[in-house]
Protein backbone atom coordinates (compact mmCIF):
# COMPACT_ATOMS: atom_id res chain seq x y z
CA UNK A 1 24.37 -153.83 194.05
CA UNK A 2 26.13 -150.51 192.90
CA UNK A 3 29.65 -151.27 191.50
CA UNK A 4 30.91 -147.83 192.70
CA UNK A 5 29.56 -144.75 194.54
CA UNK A 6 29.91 -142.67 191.25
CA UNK A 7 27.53 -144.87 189.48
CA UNK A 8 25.00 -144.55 191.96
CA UNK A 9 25.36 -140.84 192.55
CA UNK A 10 24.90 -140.70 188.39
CA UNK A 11 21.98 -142.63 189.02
CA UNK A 12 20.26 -140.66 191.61
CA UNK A 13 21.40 -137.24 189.83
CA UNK A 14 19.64 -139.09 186.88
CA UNK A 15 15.97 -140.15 189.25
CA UNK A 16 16.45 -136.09 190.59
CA UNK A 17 16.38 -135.20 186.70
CA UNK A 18 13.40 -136.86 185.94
CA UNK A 19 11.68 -136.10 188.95
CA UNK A 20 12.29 -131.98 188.97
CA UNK A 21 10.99 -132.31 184.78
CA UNK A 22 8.17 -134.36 185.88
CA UNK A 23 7.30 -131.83 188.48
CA UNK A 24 7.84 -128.63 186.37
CA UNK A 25 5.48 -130.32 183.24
CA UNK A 26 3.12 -130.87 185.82
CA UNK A 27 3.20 -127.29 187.18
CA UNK A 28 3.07 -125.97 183.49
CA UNK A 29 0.07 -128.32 182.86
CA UNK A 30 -1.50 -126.88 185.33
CA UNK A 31 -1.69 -123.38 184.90
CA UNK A 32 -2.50 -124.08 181.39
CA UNK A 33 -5.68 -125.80 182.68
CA UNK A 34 -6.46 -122.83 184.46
CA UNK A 35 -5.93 -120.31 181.62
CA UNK A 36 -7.84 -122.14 179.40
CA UNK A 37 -10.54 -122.38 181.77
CA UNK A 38 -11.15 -118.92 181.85
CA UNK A 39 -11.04 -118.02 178.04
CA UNK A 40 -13.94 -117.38 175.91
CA UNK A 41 -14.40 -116.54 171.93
CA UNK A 42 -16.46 -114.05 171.06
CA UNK A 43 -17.47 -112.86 167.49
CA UNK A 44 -19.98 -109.95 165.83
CA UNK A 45 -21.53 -110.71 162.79
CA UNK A 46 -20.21 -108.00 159.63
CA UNK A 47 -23.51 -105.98 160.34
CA UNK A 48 -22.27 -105.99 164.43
CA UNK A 49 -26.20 -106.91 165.04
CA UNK A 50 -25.28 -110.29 166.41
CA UNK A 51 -22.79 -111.10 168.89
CA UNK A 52 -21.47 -114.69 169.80
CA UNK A 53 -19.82 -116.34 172.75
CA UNK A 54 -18.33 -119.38 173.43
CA UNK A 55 -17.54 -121.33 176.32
CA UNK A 56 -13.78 -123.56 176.52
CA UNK A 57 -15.35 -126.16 175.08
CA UNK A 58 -17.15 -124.08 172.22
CA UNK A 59 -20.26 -124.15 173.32
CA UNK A 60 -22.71 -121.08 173.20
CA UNK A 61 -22.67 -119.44 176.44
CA UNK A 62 -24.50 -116.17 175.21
CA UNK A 63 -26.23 -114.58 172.03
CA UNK A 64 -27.24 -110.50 171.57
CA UNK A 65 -28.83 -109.72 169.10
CA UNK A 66 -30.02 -106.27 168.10
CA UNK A 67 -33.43 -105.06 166.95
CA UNK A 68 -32.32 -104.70 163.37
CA UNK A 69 -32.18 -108.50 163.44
CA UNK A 70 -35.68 -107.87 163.02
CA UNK A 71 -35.58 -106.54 159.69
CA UNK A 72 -34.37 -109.82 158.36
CA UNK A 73 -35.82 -113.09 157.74
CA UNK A 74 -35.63 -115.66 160.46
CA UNK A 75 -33.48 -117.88 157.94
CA UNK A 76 -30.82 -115.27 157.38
CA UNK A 77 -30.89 -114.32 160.89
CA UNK A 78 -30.23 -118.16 161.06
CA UNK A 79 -27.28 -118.39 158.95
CA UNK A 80 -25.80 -115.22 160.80
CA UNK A 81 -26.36 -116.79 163.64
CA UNK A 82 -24.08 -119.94 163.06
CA UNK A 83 -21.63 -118.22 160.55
CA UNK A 84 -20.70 -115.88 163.91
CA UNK A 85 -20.47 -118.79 166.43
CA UNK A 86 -17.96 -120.53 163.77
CA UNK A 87 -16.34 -116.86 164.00
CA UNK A 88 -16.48 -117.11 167.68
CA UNK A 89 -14.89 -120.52 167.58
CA UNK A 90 -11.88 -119.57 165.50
CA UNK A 91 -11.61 -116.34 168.22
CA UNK A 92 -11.59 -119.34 170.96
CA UNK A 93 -8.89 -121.54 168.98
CA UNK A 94 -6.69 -118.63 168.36
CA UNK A 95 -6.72 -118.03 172.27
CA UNK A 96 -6.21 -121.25 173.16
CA UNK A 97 -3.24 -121.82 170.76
CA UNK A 98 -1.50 -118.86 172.00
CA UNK A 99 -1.97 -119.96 175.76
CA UNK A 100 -0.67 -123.10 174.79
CA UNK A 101 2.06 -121.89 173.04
CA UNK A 102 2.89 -119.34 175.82
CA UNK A 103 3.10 -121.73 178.50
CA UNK A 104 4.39 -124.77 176.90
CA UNK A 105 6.22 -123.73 173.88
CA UNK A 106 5.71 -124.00 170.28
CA UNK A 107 8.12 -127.00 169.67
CA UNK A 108 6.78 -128.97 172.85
CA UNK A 109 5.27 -132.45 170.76
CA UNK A 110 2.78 -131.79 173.89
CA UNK A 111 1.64 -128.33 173.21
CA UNK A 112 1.22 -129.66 169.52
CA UNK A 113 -1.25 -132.59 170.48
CA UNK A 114 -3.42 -130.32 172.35
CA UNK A 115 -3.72 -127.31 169.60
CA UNK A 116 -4.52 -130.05 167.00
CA UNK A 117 -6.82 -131.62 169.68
CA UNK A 118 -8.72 -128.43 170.15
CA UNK A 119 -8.58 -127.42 165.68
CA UNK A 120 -9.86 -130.53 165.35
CA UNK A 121 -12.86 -130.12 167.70
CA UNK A 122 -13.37 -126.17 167.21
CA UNK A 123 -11.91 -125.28 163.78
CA UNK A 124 -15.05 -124.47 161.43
CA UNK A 125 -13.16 -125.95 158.35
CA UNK A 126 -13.20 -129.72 159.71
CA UNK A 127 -15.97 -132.27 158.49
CA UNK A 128 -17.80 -133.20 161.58
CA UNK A 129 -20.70 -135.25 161.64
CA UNK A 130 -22.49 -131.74 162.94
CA UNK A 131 -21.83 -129.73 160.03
CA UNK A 132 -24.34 -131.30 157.80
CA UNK A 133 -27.51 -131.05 160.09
């Protein structure tokens, strides 16, 4: 089948290649999984009498608020509320764009699918079907 040994020592050193890159984007994928598994984004409102934090998916995983959250309406409470989980979003996507970055490289067309994956999903500014509720 092989015309001479060199061709088919080119084409295993070629199969090694692939393999050994397979294996180290698989390694790298992995402890990017775990990293982002552990992050969280956390914001304070400007007054610092509400506190946010998100999840890795964005979702709220805790809210603090302190007693001079009483002195306001429920409806601005409300809108402090939600403007400091968008704040704790951002906090989340910055994190997770400089993991990504870190362990995959800025340039990587990978690491580039996932950030936009994640400012798509997270990044206050998009026009999600949410937003107007």
């Amino acid at each position: 089948m092989w015309a001479d040994e060199a061709a088919l020592d080119a084409a295993t050193r070629r199969l090694d290649g692939w393999e050994a890159s397979f294996t180290d984007r698989a390694e790298r994928a992995q402890r990017l999984a775990a990293q982002v598994h552990t992050l969280t984004g956390t914001a304070r409102s400007p007054d610092r009498t509400i506190e946010v934090t998100v999840d890795p998916t964005g979702l709220l995983v805790d809210l603090r608020l302190d007693e001079q959250t009483r002195r306001h309406s429920a409806a601005h409470t409300a809108r402090q509320i939600m403007a400091t989980a968008r704040a704790a979003r951002t906090d989340l996507l910055r994190q997770l764009t400089e993991a990504t970055t870190r362990v995959l490289g800025a340039d990587d067309p990978t690491a580039q699918a996932i950030i936009a994956a994640h400012r798509q999903r997270l990044d206050p500014g998009q026009d999600t079907p949410d937003a107007h509720r």
